[in-house]
N, C-alpha and C. Protein backbone atom coordinates (compact mmCIF):
# COMPACT_ATOMS: atom_id res chain seq x y z
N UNK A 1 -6.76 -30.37 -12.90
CA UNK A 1 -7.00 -29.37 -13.94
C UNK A 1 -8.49 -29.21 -14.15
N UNK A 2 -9.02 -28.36 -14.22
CA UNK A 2 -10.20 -27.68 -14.51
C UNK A 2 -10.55 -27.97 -16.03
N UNK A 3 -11.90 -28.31 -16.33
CA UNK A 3 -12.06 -28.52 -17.86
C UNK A 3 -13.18 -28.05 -18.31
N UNK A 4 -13.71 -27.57 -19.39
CA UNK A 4 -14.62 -26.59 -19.49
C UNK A 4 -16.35 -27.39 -19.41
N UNK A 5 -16.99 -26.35 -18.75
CA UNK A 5 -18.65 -27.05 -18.08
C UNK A 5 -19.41 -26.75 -18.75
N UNK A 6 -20.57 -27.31 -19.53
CA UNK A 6 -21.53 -27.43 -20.60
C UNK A 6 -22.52 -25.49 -20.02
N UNK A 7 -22.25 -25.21 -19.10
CA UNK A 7 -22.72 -24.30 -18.38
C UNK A 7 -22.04 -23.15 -19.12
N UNK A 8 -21.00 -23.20 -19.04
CA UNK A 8 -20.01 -22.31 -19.43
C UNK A 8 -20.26 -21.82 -20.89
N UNK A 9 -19.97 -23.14 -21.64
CA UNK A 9 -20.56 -23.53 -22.92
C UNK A 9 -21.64 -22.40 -23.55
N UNK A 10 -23.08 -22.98 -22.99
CA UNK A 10 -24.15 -22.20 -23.09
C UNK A 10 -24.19 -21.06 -23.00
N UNK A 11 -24.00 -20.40 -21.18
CA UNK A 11 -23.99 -18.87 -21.13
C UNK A 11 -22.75 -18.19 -22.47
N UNK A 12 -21.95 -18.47 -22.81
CA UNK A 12 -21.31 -17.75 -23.83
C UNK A 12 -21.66 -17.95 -25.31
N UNK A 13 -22.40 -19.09 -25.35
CA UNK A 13 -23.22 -19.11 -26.67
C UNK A 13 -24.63 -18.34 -26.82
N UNK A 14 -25.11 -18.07 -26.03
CA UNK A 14 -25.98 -17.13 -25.57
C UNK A 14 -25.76 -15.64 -25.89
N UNK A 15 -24.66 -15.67 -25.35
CA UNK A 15 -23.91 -14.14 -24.86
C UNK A 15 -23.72 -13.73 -26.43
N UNK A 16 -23.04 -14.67 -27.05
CA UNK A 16 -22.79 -14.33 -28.32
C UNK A 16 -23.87 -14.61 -29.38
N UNK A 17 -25.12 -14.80 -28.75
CA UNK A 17 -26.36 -14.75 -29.86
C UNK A 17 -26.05 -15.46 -30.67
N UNK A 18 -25.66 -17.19 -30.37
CA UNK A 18 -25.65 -18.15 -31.32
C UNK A 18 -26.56 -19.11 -31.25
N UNK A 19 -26.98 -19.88 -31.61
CA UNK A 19 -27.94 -20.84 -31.58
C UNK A 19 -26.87 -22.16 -31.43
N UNK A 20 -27.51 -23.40 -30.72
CA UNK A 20 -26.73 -24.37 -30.88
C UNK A 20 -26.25 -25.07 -32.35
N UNK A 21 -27.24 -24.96 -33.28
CA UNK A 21 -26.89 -25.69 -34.25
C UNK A 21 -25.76 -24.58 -35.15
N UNK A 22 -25.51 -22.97 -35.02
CA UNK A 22 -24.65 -21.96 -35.31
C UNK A 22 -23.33 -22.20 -34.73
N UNK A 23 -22.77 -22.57 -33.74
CA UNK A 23 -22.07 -22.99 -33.07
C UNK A 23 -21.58 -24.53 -33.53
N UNK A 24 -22.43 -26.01 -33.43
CA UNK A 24 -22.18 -26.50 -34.39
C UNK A 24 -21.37 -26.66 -36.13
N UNK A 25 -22.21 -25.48 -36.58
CA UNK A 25 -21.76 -25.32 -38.01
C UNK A 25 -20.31 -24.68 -37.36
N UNK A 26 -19.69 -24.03 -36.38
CA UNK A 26 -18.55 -23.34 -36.26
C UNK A 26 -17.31 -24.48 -36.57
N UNK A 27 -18.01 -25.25 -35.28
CA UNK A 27 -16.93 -26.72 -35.43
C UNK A 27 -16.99 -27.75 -35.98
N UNK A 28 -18.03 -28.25 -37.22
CA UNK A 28 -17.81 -29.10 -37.72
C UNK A 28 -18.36 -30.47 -37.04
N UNK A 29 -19.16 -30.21 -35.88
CA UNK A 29 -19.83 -31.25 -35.04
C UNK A 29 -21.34 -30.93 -35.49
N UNK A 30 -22.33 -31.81 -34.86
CA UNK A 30 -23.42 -31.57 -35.08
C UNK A 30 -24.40 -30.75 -33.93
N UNK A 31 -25.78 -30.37 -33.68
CA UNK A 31 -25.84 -29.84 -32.79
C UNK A 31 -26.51 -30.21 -32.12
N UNK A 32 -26.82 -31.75 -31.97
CA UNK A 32 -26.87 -32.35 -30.69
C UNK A 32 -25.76 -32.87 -29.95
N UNK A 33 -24.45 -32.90 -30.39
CA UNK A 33 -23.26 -33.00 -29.83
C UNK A 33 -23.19 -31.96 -28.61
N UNK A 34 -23.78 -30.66 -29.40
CA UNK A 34 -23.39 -29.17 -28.57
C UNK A 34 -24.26 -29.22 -26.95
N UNK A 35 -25.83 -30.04 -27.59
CA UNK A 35 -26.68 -30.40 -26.30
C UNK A 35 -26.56 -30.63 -25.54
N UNK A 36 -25.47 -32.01 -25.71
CA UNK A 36 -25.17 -32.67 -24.90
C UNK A 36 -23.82 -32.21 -23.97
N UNK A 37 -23.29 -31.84 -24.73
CA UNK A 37 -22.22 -30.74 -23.64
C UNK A 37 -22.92 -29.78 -23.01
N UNK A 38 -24.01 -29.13 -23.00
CA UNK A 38 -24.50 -28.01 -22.17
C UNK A 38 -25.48 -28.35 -21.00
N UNK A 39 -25.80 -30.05 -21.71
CA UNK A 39 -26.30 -30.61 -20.77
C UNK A 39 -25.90 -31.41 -19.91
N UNK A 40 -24.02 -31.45 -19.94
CA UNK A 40 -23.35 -32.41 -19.05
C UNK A 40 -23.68 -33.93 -19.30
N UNK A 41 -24.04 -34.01 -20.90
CA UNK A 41 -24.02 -35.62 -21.12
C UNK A 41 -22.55 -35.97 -21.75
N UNK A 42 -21.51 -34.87 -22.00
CA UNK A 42 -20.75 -35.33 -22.58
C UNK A 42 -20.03 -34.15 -22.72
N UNK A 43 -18.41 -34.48 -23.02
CA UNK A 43 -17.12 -33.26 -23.27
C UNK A 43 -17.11 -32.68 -24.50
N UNK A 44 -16.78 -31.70 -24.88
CA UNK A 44 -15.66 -31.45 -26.48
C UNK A 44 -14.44 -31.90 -25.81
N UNK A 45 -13.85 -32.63 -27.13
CA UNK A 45 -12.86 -33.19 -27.26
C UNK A 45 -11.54 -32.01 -26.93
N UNK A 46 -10.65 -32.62 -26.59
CA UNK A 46 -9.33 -31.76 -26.32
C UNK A 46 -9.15 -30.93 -27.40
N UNK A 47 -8.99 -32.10 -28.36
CA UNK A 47 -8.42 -31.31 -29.93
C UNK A 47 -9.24 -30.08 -30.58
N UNK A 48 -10.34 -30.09 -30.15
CA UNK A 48 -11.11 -28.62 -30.41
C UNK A 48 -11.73 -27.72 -29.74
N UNK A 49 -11.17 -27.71 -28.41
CA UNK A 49 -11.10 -26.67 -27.59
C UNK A 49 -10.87 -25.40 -27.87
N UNK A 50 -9.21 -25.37 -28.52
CA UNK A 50 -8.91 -24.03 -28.98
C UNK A 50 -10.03 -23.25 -30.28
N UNK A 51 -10.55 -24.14 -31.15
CA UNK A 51 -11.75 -23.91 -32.25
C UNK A 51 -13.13 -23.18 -31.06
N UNK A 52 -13.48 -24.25 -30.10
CA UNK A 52 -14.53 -23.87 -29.29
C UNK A 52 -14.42 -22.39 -28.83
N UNK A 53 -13.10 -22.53 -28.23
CA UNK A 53 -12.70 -20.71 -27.01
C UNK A 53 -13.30 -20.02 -28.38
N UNK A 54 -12.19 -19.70 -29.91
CA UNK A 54 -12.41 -19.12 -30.64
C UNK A 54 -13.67 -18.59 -31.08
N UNK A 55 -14.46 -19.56 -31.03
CA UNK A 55 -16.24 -19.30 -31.79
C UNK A 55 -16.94 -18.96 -30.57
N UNK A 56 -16.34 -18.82 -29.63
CA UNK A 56 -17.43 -17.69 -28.72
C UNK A 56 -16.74 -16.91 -27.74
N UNK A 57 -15.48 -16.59 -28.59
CA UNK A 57 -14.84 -14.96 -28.90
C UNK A 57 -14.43 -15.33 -27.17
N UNK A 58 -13.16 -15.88 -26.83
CA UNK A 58 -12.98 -16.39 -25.61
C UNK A 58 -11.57 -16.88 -25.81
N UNK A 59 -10.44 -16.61 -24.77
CA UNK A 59 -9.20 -17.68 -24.38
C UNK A 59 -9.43 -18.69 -24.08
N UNK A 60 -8.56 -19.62 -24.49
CA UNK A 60 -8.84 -21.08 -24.18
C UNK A 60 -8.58 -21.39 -22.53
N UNK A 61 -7.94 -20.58 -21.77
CA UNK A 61 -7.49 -20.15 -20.44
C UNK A 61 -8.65 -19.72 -19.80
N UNK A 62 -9.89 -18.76 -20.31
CA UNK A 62 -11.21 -18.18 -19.89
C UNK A 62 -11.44 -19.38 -19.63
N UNK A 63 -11.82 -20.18 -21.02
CA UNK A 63 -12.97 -21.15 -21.00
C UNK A 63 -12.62 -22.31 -20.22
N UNK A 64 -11.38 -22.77 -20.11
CA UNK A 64 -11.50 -23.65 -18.98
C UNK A 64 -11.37 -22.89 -17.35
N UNK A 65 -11.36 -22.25 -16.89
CA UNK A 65 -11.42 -21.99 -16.27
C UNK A 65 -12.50 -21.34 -15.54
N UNK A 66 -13.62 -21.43 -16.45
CA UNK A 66 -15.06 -21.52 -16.04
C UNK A 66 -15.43 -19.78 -16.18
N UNK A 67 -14.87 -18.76 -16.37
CA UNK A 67 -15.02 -17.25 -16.08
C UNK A 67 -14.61 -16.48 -17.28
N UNK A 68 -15.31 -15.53 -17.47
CA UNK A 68 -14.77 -14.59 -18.27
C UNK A 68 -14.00 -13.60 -18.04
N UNK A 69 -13.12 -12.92 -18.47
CA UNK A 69 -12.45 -12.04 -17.81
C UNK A 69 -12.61 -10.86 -19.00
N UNK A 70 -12.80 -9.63 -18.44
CA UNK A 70 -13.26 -7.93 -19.42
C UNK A 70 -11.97 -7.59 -19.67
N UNK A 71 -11.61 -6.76 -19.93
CA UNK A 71 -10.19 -5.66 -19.74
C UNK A 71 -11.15 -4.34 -19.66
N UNK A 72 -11.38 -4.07 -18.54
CA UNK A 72 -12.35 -2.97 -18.45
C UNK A 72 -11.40 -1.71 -18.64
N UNK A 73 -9.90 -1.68 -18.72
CA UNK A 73 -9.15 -0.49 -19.22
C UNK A 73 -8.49 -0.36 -20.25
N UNK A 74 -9.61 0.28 -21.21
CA UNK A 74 -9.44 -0.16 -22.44
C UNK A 74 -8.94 1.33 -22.96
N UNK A 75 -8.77 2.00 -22.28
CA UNK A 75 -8.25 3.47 -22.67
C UNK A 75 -6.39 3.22 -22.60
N UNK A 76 -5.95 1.70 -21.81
CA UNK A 76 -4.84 1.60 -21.53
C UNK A 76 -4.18 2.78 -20.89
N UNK A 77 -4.71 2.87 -19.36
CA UNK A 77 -3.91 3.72 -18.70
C UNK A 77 -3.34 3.07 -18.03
N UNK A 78 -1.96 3.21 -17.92
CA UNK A 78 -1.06 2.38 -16.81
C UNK A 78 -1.27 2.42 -15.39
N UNK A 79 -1.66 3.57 -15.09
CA UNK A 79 -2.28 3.57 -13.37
C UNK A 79 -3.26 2.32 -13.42
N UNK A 80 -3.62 1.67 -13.87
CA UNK A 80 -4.64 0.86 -14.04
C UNK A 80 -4.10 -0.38 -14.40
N UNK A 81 -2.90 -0.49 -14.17
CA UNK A 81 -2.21 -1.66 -14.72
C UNK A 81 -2.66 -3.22 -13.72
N UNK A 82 -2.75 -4.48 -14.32
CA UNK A 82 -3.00 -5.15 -12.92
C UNK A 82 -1.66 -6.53 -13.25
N UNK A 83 -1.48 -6.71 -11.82
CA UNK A 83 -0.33 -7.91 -11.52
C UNK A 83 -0.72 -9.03 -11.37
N UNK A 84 0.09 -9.99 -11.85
CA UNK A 84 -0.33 -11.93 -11.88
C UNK A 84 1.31 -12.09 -11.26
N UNK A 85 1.37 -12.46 -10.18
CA UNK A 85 2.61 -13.20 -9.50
C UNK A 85 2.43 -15.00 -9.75
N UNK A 86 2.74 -16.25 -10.29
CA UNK A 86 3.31 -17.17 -9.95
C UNK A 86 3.69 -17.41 -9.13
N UNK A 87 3.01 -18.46 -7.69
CA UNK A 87 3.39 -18.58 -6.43
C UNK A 87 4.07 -20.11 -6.75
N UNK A 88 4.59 -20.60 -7.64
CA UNK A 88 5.13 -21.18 -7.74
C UNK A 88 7.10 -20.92 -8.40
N UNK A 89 6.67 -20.29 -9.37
CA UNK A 89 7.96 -20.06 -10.46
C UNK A 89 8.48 -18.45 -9.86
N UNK A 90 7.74 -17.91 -9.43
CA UNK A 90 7.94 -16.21 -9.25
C UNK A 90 7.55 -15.49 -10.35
N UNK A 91 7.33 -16.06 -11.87
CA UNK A 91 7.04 -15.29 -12.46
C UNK A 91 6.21 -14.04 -12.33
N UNK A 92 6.21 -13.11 -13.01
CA UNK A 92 5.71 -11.37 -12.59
C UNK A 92 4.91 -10.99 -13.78
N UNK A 93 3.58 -11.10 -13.90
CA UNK A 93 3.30 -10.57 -15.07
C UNK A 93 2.49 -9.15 -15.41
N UNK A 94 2.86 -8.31 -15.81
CA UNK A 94 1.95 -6.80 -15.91
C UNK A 94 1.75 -6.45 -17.05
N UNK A 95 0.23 -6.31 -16.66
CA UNK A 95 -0.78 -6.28 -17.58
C UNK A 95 -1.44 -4.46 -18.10
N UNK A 96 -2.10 -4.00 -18.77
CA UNK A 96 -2.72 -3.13 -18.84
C UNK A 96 -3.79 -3.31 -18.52
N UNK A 97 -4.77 -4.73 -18.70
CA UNK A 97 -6.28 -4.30 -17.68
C UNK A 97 -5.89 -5.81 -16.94
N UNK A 98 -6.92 -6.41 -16.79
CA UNK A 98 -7.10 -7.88 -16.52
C UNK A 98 -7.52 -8.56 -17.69
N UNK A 99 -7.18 -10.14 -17.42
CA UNK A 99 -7.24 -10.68 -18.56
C UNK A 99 -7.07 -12.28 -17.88
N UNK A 100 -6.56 -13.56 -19.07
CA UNK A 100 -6.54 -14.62 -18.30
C UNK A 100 -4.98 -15.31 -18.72
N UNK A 101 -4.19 -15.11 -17.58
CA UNK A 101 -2.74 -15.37 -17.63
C UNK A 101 -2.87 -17.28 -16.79
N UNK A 102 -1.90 -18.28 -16.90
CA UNK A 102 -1.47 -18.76 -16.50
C UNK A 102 -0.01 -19.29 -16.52
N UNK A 103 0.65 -19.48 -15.46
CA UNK A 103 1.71 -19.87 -15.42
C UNK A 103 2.12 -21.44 -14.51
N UNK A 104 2.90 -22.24 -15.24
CA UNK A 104 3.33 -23.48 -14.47
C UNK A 104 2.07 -23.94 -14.06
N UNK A 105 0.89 -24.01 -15.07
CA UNK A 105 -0.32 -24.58 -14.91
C UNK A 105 -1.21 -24.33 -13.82
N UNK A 106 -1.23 -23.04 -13.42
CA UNK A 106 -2.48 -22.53 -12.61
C UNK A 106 -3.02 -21.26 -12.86
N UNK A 107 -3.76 -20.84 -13.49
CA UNK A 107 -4.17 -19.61 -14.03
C UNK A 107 -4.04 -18.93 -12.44
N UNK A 108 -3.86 -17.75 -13.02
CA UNK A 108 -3.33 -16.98 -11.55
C UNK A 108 -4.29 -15.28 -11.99
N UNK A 109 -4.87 -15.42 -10.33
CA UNK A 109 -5.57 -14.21 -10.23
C UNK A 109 -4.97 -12.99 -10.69
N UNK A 110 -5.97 -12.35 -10.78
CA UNK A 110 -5.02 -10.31 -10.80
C UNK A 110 -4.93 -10.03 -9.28
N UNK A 111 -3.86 -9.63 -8.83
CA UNK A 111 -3.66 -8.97 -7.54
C UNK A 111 -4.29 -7.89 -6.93
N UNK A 112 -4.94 -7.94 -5.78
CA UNK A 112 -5.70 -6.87 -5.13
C UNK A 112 -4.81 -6.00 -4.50
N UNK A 113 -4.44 -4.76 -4.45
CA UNK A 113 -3.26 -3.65 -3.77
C UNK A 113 -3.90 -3.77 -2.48
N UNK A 114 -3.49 -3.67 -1.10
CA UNK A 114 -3.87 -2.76 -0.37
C UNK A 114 -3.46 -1.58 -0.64
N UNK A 115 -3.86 -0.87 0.10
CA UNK A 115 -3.89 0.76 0.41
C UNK A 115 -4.02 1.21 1.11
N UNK A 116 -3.16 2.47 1.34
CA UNK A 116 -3.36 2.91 3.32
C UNK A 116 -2.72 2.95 4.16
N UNK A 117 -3.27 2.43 5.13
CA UNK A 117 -2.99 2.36 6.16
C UNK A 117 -2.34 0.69 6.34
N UNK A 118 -1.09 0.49 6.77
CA UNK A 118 -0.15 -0.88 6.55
C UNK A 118 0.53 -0.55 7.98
N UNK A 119 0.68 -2.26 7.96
CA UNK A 119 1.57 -2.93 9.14
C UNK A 119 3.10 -1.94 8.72
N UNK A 120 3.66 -1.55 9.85
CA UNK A 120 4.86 -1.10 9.56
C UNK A 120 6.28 -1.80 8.85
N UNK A 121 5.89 -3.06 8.51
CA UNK A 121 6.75 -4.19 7.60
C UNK A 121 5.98 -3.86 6.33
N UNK A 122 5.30 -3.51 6.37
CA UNK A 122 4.89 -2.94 4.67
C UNK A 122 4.86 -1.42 4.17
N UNK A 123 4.72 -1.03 5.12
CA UNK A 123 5.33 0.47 4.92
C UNK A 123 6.02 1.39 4.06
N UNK A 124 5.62 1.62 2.58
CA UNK A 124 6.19 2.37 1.58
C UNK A 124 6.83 3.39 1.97
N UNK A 125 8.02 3.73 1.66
CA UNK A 125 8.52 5.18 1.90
C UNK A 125 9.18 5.70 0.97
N UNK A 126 9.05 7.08 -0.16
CA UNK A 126 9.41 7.59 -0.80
C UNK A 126 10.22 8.69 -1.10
N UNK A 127 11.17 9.06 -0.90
CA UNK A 127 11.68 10.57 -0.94
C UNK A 127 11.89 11.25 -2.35
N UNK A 128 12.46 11.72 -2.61
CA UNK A 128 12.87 12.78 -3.70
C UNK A 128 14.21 12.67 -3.61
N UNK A 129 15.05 12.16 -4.67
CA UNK A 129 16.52 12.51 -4.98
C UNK A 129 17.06 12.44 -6.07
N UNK A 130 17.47 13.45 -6.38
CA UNK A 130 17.83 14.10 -7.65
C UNK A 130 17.40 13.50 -8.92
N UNK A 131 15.79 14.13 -8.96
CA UNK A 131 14.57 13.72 -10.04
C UNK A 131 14.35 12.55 -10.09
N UNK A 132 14.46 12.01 -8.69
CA UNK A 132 14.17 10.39 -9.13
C UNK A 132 13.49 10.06 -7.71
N UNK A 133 12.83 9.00 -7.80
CA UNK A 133 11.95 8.31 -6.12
C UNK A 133 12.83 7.57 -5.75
N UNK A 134 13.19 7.10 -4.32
CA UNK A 134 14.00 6.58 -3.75
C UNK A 134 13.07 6.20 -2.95
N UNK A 135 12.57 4.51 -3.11
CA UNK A 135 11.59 3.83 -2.53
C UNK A 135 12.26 3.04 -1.60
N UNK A 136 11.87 2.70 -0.89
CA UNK A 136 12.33 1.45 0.33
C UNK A 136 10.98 1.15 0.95
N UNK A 137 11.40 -0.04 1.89
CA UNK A 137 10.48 -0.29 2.43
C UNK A 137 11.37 -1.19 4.03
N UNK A 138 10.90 -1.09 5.13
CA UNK A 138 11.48 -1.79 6.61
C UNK A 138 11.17 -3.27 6.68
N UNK A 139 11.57 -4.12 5.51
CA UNK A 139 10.66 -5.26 5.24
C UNK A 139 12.21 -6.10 5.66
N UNK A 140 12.12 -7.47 6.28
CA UNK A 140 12.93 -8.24 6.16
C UNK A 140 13.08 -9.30 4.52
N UNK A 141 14.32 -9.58 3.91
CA UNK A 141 14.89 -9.95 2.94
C UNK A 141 15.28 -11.35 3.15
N UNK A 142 14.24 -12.01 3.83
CA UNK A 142 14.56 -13.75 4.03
C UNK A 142 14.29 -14.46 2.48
N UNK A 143 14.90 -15.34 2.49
CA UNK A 143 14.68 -16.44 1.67
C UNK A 143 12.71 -17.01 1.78
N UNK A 144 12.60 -17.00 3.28
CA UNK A 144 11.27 -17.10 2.97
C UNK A 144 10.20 -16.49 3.06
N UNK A 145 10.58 -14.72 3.68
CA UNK A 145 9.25 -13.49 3.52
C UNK A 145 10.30 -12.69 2.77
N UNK A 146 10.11 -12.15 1.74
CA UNK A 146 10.93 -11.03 0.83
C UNK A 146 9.82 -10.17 0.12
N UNK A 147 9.84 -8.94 -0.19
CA UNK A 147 9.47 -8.27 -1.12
C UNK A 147 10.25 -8.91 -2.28
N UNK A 148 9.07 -8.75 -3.30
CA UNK A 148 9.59 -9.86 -4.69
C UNK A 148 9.78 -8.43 -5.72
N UNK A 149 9.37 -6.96 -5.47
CA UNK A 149 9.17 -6.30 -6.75
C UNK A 149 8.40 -5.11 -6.18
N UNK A 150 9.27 -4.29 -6.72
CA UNK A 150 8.79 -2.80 -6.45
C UNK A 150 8.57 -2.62 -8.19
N UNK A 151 7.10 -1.61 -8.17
CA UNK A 151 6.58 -0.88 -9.88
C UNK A 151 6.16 0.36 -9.31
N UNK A 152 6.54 1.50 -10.09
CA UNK A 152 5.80 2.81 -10.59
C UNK A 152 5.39 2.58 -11.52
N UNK A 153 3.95 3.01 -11.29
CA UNK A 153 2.81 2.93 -12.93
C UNK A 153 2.18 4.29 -13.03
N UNK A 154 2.62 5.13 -13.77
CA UNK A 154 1.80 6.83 -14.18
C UNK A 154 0.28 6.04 -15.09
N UNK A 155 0.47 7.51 -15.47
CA UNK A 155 -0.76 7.14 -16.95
C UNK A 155 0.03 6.47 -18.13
N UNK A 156 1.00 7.05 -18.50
CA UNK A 156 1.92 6.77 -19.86
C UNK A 156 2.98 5.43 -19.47
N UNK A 157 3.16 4.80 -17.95
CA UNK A 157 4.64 4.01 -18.17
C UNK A 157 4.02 3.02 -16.61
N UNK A 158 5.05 2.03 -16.90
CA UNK A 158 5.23 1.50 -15.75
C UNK A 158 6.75 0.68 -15.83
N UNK A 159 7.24 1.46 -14.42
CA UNK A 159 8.82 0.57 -14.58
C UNK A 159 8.39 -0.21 -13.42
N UNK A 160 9.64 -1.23 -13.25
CA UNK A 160 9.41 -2.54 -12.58
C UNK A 160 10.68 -2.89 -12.17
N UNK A 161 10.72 -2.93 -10.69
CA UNK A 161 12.41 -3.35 -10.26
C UNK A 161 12.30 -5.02 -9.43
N UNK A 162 12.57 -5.95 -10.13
CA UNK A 162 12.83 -7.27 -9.60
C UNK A 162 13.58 -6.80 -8.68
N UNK A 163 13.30 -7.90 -7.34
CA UNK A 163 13.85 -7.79 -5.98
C UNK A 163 14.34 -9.20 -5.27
N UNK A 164 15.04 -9.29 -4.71
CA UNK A 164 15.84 -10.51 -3.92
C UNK A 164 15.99 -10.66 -3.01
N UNK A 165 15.75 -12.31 -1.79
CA UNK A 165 15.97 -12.48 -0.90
C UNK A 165 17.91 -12.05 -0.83
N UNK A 166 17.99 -11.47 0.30
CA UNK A 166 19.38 -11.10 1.00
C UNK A 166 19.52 -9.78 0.35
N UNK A 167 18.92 -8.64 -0.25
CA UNK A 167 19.18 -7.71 -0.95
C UNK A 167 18.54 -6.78 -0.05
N UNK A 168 18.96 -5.09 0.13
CA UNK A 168 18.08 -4.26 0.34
C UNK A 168 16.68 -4.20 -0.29
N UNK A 169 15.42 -3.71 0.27
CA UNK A 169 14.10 -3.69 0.21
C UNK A 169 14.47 -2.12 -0.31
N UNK A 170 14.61 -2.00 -1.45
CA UNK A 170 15.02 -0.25 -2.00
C UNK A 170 14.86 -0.55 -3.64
N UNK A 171 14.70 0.56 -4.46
CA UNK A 171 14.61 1.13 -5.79
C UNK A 171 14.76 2.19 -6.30
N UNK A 172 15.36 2.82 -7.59
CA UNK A 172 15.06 4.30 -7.87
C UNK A 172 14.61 4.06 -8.82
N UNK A 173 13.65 5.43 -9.24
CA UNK A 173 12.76 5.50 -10.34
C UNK A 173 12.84 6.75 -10.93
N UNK A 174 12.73 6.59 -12.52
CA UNK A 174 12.96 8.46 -12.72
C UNK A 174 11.51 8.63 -12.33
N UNK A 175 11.37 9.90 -12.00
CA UNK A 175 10.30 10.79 -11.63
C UNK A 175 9.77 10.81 -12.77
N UNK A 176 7.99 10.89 -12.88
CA UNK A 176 7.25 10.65 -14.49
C UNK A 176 5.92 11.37 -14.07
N UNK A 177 5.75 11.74 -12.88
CA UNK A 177 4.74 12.35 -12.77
C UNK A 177 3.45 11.58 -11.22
N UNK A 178 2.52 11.63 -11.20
CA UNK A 178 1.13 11.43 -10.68
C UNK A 178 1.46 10.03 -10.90
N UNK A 179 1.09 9.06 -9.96
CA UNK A 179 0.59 7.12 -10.41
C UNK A 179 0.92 7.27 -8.79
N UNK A 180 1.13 5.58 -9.02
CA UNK A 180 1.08 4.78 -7.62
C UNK A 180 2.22 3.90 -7.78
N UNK A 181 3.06 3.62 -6.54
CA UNK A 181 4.00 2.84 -6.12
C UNK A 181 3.67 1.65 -5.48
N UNK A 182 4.04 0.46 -6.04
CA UNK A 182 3.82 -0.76 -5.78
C UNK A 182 4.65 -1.61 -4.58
N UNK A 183 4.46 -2.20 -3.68
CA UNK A 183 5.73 -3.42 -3.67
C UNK A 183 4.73 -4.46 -3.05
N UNK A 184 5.52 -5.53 -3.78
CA UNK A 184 5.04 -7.55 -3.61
C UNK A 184 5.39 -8.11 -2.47
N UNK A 185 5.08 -8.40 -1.54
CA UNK A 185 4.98 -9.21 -0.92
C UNK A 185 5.03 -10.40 -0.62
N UNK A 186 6.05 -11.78 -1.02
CA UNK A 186 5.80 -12.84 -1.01
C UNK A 186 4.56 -14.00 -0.18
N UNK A 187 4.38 -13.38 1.34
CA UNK A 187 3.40 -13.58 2.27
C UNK A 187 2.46 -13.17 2.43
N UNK A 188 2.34 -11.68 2.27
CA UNK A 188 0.85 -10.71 2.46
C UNK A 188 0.34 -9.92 0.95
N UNK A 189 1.04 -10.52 -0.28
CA UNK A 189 0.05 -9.69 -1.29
C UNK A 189 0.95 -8.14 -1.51
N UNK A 190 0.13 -7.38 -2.31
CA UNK A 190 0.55 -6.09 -2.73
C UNK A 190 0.07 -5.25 -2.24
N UNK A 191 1.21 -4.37 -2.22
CA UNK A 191 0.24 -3.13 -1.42
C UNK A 191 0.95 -1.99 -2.46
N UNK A 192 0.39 -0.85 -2.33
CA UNK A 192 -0.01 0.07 -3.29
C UNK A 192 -0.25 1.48 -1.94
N UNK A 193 1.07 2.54 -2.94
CA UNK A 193 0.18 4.11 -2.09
C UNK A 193 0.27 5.02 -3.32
N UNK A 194 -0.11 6.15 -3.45
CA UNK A 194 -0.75 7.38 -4.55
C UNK A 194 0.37 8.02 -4.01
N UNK A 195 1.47 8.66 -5.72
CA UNK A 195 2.34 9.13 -5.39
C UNK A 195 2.14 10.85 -6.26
């Protein structure tokens, strides 16, 4: 497990135009305590971690994990939505921007789409039938390479169809307009085309 670095510490006490001994007064420590954490002579304690994230406007998930994370889509457009898969549990998580998710104790990246041009096992295909998308994809449905999850995300919505080893690689969606069609990949990641 990752635990938060006196580095970390600093640049966000900084960021937030605090002084060490301001920061101090936050938690009830003194502010050579704070020194010494920024100088790697010493930890904050477990028990006031969650106090620490708080006073420099941070998840306790950011801060150990050494990074900050923006939600740079702050207009909340769903085309803009981003995915956290669990390569452990399967969990699926969708987000409106990025942010700091973990699951079964590993904070888990936002997913990068490809786009484009794809191996013909990833191959999105969409038609039109009766006001709705009829997605598939030529993907094999093993227990151990499966598409995990087909999403349409417009501006206004994003639906989401959980998917299963031994099941057709298929979905319908009502028709909602302009976005992008998703599907997961258990082996190669997400890929993404403009619908």
């Amino acid at each position: 497990m990752n635990y938060v670095t006196g580095e970390m510490i600093r640049i966000l006490r900084e960021k937030n135009n605090m002084t060490q001994r301001q920061l101090a007064e936050k938690l009830n420590v003194s502010d050579k305590t704070v020194s010494k954490w920024e100088t790697g002579r010493g930890l904050p304690d477990i028990s006031i971690l969650a106090d620490l994230a708080a006073a420099l406007n941070i998840s306790v998930a950011e801060l150990l994990a050494g990074e900050c994370v923006e939600n740079e889509n702050r207009s909340s457009n769903m085309k803009k939505a981003s995915f956290y898969v669990c390569p452990i549990c399967g969990n699926i998580i969708c987000t409106v921007g990025k942010g700091a998710f973990s699951c079964c104790g590993i904070l888990l990246p936002p997913l990068e789409a490809e786009e484009g041009e794809t191996d013909k096992e990833h191959e999105i295909s969409v038609e039109t039938i009766d006001n709705e998308y009829y997605v598939s994809v030529s993907h094999d449905m093993k227990k151990s390479h499966f598409l995990s999850f087909f999403a349409y995300a417009t501006a206004g919505t994003v639906q989401m169809v959980k998917l299963y080893p031994e099941q057709n690689a298929e979905a319908r969606f009502a028709k909602r307009g302009h976005g992008y069609i998703y599907a997961f990949c258990n082996r190669h990641g997400l890929y993404r085309m403009r619908i």
